[in-house]
C-alpha atoms as a PDB file:
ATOM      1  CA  UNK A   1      86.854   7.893 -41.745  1.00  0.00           C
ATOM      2  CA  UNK A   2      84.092  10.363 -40.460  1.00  0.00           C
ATOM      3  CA  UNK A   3      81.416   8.316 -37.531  1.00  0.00           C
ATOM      4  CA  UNK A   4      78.337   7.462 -39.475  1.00  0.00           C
ATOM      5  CA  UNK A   5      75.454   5.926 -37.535  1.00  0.00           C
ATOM      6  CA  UNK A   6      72.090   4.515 -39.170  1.00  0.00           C
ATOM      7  CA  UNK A   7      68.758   5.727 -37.736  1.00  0.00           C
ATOM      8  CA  UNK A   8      65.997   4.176 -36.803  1.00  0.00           C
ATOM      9  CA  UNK A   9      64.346   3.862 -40.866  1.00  0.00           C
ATOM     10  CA  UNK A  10      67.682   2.632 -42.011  1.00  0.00           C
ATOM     11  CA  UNK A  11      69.277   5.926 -43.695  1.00  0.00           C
ATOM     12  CA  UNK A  12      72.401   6.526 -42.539  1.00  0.00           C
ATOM     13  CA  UNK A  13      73.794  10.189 -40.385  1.00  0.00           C
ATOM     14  CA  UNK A  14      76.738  11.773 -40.173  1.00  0.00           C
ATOM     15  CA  UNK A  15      78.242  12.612 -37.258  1.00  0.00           C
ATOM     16  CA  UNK A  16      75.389  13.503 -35.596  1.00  0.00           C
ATOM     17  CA  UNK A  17      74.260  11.492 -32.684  1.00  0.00           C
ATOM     18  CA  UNK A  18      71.175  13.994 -31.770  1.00  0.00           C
ATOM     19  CA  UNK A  19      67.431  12.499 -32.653  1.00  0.00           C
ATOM     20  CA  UNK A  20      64.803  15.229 -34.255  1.00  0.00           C
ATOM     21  CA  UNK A  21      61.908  15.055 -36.347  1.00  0.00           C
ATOM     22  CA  UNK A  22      61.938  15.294 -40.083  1.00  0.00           C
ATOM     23  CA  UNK A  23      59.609  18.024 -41.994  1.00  0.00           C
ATOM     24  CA  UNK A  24      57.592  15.079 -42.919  1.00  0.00           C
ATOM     25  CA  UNK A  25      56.528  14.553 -39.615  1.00  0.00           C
ATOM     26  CA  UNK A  26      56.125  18.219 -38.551  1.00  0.00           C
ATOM     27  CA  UNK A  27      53.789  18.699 -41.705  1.00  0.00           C
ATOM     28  CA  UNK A  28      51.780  15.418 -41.119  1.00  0.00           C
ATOM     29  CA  UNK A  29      51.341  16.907 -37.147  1.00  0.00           C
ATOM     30  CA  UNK A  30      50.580  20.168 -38.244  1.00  0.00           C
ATOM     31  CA  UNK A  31      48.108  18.946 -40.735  1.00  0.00           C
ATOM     32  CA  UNK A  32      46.684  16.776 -38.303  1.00  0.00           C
ATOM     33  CA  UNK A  33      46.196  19.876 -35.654  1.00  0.00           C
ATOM     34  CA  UNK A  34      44.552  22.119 -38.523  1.00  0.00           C
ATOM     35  CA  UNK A  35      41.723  19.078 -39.648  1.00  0.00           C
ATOM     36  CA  UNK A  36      40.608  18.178 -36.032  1.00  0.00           C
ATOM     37  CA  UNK A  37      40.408  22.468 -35.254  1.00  0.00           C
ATOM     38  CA  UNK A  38      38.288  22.246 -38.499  1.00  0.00           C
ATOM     39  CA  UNK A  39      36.281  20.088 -36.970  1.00  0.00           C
ATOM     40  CA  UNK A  40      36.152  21.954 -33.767  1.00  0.00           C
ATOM     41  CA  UNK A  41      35.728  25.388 -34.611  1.00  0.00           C
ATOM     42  CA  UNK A  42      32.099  25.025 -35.685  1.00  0.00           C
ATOM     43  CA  UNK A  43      30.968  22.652 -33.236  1.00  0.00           C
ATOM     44  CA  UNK A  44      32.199  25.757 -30.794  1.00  0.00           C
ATOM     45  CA  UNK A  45      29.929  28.502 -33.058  1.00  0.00           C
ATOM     46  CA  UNK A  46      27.045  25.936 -32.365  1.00  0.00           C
ATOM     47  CA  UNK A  47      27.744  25.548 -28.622  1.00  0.00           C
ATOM     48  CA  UNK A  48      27.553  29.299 -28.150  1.00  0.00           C
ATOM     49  CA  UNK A  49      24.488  30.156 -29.803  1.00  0.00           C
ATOM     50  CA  UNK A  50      22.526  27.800 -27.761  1.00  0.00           C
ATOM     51  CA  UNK A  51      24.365  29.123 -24.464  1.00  0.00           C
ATOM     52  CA  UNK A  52      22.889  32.323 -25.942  1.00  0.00           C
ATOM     53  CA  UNK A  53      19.672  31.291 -26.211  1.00  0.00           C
ATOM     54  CA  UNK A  54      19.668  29.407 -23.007  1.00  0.00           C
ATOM     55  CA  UNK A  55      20.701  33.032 -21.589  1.00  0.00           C
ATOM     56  CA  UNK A  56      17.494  34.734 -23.768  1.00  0.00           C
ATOM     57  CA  UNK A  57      15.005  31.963 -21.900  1.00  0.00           C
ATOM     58  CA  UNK A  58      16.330  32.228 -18.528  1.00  0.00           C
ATOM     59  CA  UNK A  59      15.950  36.074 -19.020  1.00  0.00           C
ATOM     60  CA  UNK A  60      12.376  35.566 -20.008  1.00  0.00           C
ATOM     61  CA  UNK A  61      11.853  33.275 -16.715  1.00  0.00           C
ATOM     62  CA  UNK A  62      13.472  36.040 -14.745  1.00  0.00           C
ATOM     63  CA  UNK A  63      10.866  38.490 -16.198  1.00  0.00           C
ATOM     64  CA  UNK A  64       7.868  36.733 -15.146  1.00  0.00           C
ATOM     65  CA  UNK A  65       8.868  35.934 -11.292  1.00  0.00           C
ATOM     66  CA  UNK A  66       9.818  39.537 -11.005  1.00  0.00           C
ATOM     67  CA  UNK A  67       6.150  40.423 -12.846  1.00  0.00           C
ATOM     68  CA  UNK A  68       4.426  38.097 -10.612  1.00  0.00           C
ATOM     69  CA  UNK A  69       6.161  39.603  -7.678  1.00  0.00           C
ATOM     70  CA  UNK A  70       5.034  43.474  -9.418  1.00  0.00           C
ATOM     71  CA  UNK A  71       2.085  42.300  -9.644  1.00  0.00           C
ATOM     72  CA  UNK A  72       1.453  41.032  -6.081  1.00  0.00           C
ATOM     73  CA  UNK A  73       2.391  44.516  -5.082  1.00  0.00           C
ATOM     74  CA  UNK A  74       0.444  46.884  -8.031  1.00  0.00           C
ATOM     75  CA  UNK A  75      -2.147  44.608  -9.037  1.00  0.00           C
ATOM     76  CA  UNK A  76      -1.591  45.087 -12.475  1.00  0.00           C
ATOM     77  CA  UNK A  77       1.467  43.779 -14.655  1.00  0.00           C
ATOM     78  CA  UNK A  78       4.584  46.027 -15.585  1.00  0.00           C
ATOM     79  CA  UNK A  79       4.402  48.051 -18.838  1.00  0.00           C
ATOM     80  CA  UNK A  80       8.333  48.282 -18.864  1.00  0.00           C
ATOM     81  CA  UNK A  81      11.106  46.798 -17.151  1.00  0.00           C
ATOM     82  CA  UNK A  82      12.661  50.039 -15.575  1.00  0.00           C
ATOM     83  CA  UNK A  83       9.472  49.526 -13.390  1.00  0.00           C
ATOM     84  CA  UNK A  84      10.562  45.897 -12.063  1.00  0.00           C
ATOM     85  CA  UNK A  85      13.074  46.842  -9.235  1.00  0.00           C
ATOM     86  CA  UNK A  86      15.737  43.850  -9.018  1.00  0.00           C
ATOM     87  CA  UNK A  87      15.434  42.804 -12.908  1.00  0.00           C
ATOM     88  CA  UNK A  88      18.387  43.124 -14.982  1.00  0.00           C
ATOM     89  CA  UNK A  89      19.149  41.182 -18.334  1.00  0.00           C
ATOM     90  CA  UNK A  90      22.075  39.177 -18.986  1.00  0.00           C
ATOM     91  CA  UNK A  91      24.389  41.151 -21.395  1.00  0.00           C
ATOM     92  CA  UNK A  92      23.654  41.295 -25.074  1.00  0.00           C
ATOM     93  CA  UNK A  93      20.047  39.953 -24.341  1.00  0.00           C
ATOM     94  CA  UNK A  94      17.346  42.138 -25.628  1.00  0.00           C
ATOM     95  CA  UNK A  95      14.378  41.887 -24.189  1.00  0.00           C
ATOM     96  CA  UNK A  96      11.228  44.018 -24.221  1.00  0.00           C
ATOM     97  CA  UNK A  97       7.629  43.961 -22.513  1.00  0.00           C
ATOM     98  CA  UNK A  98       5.588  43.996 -25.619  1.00  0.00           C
ATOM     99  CA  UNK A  99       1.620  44.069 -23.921  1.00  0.00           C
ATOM    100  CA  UNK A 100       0.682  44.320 -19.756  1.00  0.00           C
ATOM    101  CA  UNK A 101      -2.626  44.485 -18.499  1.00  0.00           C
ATOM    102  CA  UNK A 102      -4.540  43.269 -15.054  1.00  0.00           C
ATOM    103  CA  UNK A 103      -4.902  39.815 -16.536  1.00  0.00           C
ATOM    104  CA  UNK A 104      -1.471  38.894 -18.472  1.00  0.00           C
ATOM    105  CA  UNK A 105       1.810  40.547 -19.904  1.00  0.00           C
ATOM    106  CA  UNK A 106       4.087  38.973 -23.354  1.00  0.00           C
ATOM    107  CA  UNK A 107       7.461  40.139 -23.486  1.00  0.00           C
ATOM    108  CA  UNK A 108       9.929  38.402 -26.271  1.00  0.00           C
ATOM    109  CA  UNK A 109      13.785  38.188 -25.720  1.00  0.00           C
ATOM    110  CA  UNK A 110      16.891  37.395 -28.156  1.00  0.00           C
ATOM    111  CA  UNK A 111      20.498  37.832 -28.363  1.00  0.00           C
ATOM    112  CA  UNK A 112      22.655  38.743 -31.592  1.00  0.00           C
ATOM    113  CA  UNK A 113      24.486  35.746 -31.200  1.00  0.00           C
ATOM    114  CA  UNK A 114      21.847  33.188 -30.546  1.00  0.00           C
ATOM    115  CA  UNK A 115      19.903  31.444 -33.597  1.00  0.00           C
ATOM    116  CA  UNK A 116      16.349  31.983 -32.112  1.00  0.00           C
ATOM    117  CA  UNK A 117      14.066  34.615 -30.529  1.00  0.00           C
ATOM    118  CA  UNK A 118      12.001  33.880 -28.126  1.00  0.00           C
ATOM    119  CA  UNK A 119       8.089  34.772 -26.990  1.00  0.00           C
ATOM    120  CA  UNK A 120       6.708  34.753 -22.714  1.00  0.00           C
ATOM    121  CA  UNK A 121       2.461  35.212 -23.091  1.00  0.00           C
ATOM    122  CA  UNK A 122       1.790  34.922 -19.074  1.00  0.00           C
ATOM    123  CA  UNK A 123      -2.029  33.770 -20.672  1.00  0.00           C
ATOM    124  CA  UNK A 124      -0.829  30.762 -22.501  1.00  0.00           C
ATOM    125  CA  UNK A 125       0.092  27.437 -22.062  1.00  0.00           C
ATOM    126  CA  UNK A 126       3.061  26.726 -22.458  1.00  0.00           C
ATOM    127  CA  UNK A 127       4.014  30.345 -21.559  1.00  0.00           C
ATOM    128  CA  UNK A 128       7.311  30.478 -23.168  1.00  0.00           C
ATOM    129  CA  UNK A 129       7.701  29.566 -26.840  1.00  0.00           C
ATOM    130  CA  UNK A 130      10.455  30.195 -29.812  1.00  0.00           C
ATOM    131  CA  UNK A 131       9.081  32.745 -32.193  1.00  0.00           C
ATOM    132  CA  UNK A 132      11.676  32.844 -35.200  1.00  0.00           C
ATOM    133  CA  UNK A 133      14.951  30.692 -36.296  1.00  0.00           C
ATOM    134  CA  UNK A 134      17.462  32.971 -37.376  1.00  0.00           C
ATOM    135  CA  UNK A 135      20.560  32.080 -39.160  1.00  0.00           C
END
């Protein structure tokens, strides 16, 4: 008579004595896995684009120490930023010096993969503010 044994959900096995999973459990992992990266996978998009616009305001804040610091030296405000020695924007950040004058300087800053751009007016207060919501 050939050795049959009865696994653990009653049905019986013949001659094997190895455990292993059935494809009923490998789909029902595997199905598991694919709903919670779902999940995950956006939440990860939306984690980025505010790391890249944390990168576009920190870029901004760069820009005005290193004007005040231009300006210390030149009395006047930088028209571009080849002029600030020491200033260099994170990667992918654009950012541009859009007035300078004796009194003040705006520059605005973004990044492709961030959802908002973002405005520096030396004259106002709150100096930095977001200018758009992109999508």
């Amino acid at each position: 008579m050939q050795n049959q044994r009865t696994n653990t959900h009653g049905r019986a096995r013949h001659g094997s004595t190895e455990g292993g999973f059935t494809l009923m459990e490998i789909l029902a992992a595997i199905t598991i896995i694919a709903i919670m990266a779902a999940v995950a996978i956006p939440r990860f998009a939306d984690f980025r684009a505010v790391a890249y616009d944390s990168r576009s305001q920190q870029d901004l804040r760069n820009l005005a120490a290193a004007q005040e610091l231009y300006r210390v030296a030149n009395e006047h405000y930088a028209a571009q930023i080849d002029e600030l020695t020491g200033f260099t924007s994170s990667d992918g950040v654009d950012i541009r010096i859009q007035s300078a004058d004796l009194a003040a300087f705006s520059a605005a800053a973004s990044h492709p993969g961030g959802r908002h751009r973002f405005a520096w007016n030396s004259a106002a207060r709150p100096p930095l503010t977001k200018t758009e919501t992109g999508g």
